[in-house]
C-alpha atoms as a PDB file:
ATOM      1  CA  UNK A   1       0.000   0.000   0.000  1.00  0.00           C
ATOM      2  CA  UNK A   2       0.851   3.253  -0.817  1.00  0.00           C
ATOM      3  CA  UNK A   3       2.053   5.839   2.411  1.00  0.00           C
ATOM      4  CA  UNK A   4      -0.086   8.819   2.490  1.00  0.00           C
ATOM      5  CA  UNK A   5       2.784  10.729   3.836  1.00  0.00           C
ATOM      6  CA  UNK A   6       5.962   9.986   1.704  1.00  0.00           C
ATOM      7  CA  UNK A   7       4.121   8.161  -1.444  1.00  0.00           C
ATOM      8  CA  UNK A   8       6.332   4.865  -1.371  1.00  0.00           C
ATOM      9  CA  UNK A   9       4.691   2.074  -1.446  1.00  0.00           C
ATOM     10  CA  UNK A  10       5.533   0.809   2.018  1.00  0.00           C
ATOM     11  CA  UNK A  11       2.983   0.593   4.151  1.00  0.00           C
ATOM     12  CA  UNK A  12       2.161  -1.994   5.670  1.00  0.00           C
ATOM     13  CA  UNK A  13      -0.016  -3.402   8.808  1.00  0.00           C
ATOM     14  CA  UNK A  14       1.275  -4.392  11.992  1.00  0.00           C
ATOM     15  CA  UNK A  15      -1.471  -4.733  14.004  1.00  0.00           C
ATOM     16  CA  UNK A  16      -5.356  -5.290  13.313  1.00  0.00           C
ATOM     17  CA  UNK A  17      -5.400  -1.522  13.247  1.00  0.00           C
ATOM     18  CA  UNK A  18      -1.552   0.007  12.920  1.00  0.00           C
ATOM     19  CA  UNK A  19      -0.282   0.483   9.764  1.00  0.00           C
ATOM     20  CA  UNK A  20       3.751   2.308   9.332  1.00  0.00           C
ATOM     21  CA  UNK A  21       5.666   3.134   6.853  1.00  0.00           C
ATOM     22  CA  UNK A  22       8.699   1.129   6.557  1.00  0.00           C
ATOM     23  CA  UNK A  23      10.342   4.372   4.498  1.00  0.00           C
ATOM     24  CA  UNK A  24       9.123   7.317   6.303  1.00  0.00           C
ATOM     25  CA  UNK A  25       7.742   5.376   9.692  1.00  0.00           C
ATOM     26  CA  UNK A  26       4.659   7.474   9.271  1.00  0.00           C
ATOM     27  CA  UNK A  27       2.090   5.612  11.345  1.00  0.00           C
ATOM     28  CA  UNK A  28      -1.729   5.429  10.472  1.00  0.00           C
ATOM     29  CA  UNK A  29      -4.310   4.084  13.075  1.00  0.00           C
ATOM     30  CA  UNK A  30      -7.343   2.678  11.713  1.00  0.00           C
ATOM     31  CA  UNK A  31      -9.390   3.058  14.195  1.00  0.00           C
ATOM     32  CA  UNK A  32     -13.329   2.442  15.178  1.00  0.00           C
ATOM     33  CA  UNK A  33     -16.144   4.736  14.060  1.00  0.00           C
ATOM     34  CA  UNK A  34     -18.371   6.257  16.406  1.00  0.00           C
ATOM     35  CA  UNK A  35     -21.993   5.889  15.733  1.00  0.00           C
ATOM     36  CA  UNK A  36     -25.278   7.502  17.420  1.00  0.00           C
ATOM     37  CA  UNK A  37     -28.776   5.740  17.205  1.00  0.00           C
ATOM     38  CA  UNK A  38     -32.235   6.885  19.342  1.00  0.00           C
ATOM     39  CA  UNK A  39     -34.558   4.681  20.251  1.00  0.00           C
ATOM     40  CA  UNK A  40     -37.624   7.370  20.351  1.00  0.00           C
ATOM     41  CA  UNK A  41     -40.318   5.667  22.863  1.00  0.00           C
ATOM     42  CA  UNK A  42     -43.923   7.106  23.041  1.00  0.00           C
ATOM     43  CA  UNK A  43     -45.743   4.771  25.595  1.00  0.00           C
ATOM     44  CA  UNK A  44     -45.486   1.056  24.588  1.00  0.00           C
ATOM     45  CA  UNK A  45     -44.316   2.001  21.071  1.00  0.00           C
ATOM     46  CA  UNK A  46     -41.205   2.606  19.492  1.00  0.00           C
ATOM     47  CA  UNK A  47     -40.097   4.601  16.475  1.00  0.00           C
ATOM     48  CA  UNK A  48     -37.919   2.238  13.778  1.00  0.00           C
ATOM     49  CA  UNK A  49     -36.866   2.884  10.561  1.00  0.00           C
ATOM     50  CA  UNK A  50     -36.767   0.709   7.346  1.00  0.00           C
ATOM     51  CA  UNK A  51     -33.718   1.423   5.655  1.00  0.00           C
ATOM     52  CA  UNK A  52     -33.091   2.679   2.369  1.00  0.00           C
ATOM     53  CA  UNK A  53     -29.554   2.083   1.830  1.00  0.00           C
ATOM     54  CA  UNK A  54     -27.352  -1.038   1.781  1.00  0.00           C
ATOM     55  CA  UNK A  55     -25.731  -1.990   4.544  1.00  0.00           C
ATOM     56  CA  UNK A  56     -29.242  -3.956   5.075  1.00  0.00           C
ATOM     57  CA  UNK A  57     -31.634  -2.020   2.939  1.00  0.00           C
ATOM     58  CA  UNK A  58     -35.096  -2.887   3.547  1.00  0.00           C
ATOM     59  CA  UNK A  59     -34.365  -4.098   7.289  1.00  0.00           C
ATOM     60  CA  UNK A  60     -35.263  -2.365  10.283  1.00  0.00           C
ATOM     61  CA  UNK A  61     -32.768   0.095  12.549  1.00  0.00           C
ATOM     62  CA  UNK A  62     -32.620   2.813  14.960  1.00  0.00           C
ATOM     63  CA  UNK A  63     -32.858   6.390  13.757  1.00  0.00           C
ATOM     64  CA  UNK A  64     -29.389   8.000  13.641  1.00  0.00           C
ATOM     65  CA  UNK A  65     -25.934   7.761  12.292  1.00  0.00           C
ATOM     66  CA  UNK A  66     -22.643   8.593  12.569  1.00  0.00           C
ATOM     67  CA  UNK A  67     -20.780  11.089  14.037  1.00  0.00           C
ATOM     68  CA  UNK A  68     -18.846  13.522  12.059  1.00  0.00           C
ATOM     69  CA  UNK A  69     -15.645  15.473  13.205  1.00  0.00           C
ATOM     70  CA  UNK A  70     -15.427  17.967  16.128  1.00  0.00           C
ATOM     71  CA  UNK A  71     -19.062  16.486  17.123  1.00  0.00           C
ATOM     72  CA  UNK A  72     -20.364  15.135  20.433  1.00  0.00           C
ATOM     73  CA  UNK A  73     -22.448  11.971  20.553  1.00  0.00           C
ATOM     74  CA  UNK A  74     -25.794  14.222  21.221  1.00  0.00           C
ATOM     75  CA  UNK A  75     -25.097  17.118  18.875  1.00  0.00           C
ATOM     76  CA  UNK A  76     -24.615  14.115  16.111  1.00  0.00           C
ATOM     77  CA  UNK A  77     -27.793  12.842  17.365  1.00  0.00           C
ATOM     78  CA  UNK A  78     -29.787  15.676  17.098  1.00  0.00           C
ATOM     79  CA  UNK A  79     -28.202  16.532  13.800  1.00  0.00           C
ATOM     80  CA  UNK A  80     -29.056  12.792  12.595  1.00  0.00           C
ATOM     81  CA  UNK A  81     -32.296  12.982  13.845  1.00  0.00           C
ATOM     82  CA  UNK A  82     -33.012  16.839  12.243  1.00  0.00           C
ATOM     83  CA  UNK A  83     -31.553  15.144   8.912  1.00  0.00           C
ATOM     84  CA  UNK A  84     -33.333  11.470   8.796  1.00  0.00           C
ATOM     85  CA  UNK A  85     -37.288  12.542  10.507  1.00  0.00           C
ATOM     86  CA  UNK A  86     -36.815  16.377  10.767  1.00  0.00           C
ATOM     87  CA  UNK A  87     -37.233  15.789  14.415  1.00  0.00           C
ATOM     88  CA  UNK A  88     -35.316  17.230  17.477  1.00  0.00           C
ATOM     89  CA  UNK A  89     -35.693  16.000  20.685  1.00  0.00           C
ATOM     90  CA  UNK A  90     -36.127  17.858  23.655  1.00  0.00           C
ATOM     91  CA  UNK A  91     -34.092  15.272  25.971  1.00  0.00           C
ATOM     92  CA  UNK A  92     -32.488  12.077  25.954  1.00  0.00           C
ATOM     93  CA  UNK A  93     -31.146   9.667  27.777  1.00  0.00           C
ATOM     94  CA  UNK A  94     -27.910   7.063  27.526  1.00  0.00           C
ATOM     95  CA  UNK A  95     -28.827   3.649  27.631  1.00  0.00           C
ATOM     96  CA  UNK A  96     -25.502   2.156  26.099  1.00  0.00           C
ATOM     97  CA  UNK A  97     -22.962   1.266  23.828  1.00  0.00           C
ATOM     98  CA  UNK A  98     -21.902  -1.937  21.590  1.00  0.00           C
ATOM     99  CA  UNK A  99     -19.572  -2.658  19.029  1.00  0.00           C
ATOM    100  CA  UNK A 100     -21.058  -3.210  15.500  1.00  0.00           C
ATOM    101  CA  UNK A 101     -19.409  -4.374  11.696  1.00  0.00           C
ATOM    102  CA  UNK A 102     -21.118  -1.940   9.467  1.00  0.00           C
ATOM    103  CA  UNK A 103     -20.069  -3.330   5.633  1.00  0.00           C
ATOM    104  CA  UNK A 104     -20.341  -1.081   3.120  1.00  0.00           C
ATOM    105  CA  UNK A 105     -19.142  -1.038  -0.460  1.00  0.00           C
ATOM    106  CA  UNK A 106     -16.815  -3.963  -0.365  1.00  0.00           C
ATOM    107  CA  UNK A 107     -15.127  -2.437   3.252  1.00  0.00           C
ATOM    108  CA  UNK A 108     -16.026  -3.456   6.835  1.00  0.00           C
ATOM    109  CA  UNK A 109     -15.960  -0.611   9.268  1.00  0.00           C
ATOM    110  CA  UNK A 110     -15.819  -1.388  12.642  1.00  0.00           C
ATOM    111  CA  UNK A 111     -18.164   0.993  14.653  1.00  0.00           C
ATOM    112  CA  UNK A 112     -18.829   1.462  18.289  1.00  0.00           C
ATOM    113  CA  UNK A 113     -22.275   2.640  18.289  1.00  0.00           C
ATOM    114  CA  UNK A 114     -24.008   4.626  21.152  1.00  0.00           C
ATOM    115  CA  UNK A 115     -27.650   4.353  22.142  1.00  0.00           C
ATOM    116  CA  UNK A 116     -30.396   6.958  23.583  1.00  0.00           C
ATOM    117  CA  UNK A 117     -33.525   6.657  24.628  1.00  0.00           C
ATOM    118  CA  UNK A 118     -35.751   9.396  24.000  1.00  0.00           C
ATOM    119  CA  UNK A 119     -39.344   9.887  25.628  1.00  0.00           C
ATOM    120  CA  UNK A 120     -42.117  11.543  23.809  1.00  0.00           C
ATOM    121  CA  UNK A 121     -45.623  12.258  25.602  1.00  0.00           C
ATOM    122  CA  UNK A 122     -47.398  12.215  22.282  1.00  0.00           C
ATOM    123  CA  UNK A 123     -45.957  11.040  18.729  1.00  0.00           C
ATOM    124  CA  UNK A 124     -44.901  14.473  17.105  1.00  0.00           C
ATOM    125  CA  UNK A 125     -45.301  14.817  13.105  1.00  0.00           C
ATOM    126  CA  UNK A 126     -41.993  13.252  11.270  1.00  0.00           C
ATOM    127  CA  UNK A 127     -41.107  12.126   7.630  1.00  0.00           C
ATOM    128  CA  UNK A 128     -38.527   9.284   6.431  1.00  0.00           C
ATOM    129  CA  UNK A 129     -36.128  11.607   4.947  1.00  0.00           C
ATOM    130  CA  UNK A 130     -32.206  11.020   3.593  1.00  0.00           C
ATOM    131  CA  UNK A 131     -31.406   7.289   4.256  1.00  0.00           C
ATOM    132  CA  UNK A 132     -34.272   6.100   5.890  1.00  0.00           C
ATOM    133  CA  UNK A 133     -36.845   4.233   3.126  1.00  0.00           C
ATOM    134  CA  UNK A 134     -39.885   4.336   5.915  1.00  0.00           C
ATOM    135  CA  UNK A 135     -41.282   5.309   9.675  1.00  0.00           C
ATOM    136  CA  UNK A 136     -43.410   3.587  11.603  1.00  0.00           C
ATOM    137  CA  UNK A 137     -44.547   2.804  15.520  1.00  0.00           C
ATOM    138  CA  UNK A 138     -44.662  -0.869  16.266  1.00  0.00           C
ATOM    139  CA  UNK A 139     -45.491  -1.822  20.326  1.00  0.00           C
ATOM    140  CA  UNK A 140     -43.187  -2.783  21.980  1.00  0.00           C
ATOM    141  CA  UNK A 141     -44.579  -6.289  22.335  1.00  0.00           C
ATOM    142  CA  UNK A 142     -44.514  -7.164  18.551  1.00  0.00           C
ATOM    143  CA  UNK A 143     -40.666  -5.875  17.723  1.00  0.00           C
ATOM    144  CA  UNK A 144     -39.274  -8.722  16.062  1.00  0.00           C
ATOM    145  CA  UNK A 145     -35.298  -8.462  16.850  1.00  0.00           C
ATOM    146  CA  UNK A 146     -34.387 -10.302  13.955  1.00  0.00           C
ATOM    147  CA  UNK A 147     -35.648  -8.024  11.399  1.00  0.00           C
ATOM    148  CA  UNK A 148     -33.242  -5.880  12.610  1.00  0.00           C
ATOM    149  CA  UNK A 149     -30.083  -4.897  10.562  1.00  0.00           C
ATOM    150  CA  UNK A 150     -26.960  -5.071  13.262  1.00  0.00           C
ATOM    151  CA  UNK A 151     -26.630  -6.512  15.828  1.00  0.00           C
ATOM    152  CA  UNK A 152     -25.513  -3.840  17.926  1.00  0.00           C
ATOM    153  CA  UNK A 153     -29.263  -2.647  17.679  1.00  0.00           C
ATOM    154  CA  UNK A 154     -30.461  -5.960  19.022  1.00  0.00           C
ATOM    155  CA  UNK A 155     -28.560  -5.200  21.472  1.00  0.00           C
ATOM    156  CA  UNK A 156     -30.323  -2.101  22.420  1.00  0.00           C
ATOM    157  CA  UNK A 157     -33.843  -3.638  22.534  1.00  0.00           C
ATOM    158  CA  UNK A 158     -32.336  -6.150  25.132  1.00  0.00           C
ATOM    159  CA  UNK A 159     -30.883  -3.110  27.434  1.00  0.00           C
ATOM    160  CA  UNK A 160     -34.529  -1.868  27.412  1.00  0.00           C
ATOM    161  CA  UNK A 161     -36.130  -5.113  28.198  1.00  0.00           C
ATOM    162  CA  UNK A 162     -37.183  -5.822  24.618  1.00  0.00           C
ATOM    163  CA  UNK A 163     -36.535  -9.414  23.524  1.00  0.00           C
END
């Protein structure tokens, strides 16, 4: 591979995620990608999203995304959320985190991805916009954790008791 910093090509990986130059010992760390998702609650139902782009188009997911530079995990939320439903929460809540492998064009990302829960007292007006196919409330009794995409958000239903 080709060194970003000198040109040669002489890069090479030492580690799962450490790649150095053996010319210019310029080091590049591949490291994980942070990801936000809200799980948006209004009494037994939750807000999911059908997705419209491959990684698993079609399946169910969490509204949200990742985060982009010189971001924190609730202003990428609320920027994800303003983007995807034109929605912005007034509050939310961490419920947890879990690793994920987000393919994606022929490259797996590695992800850590970041869950809130967010409360609503009524279901405010939203629309599937950007990557997201579809909306829709389904009670929290009939969520089928399979037809979910990753497994990091299967992971999220079981933090909130939803299996």
């Amino acid at each position: 591979m080709f060194c970003p910093s000198c040109g040669q090509a002489t890069l090479s990986r030492t580690t799962a995620k450490v790649f150095c130059c053996d010319h210019c010992q310029f080091t590049y760390f591949h490291n994980t990608a942070s990801a936000v998702l809200a799980v948006i609650c209004c009494g037994d139902d939750i807000l999911v999203a059908e997705r419209g782009r491959q990684p698993g188009k079609g399946m169910l997911d969490f509204p949200g995304g990742f985060v982009d530079y010189d971001e924190s995990l609730e202003q990428a939320l609320c920027r994800e959320l303003e983007e995807e439903l034109g929605f912005q929460p007034a509050g939310m809540r961490y419920i947890g985190s879990a690793p994920n492998t987000y393919k994606y064009r022929g490259t797996t990302y590695k992800t850590c991805d970041a869950f809130y829960q967010i409360t609503l007292d009524s279901k405010p007006k939203m629309q599937a916009n950007d990557d997201v196919a579809a909306i829709k409330w389904i009670n929290r009794h009939e969520i089928a954790p399979s037809e979910f995409a990753f497994d990091s958000a299967r992971l999220a239903l079981e933090l909130l008791g939803i299996d």
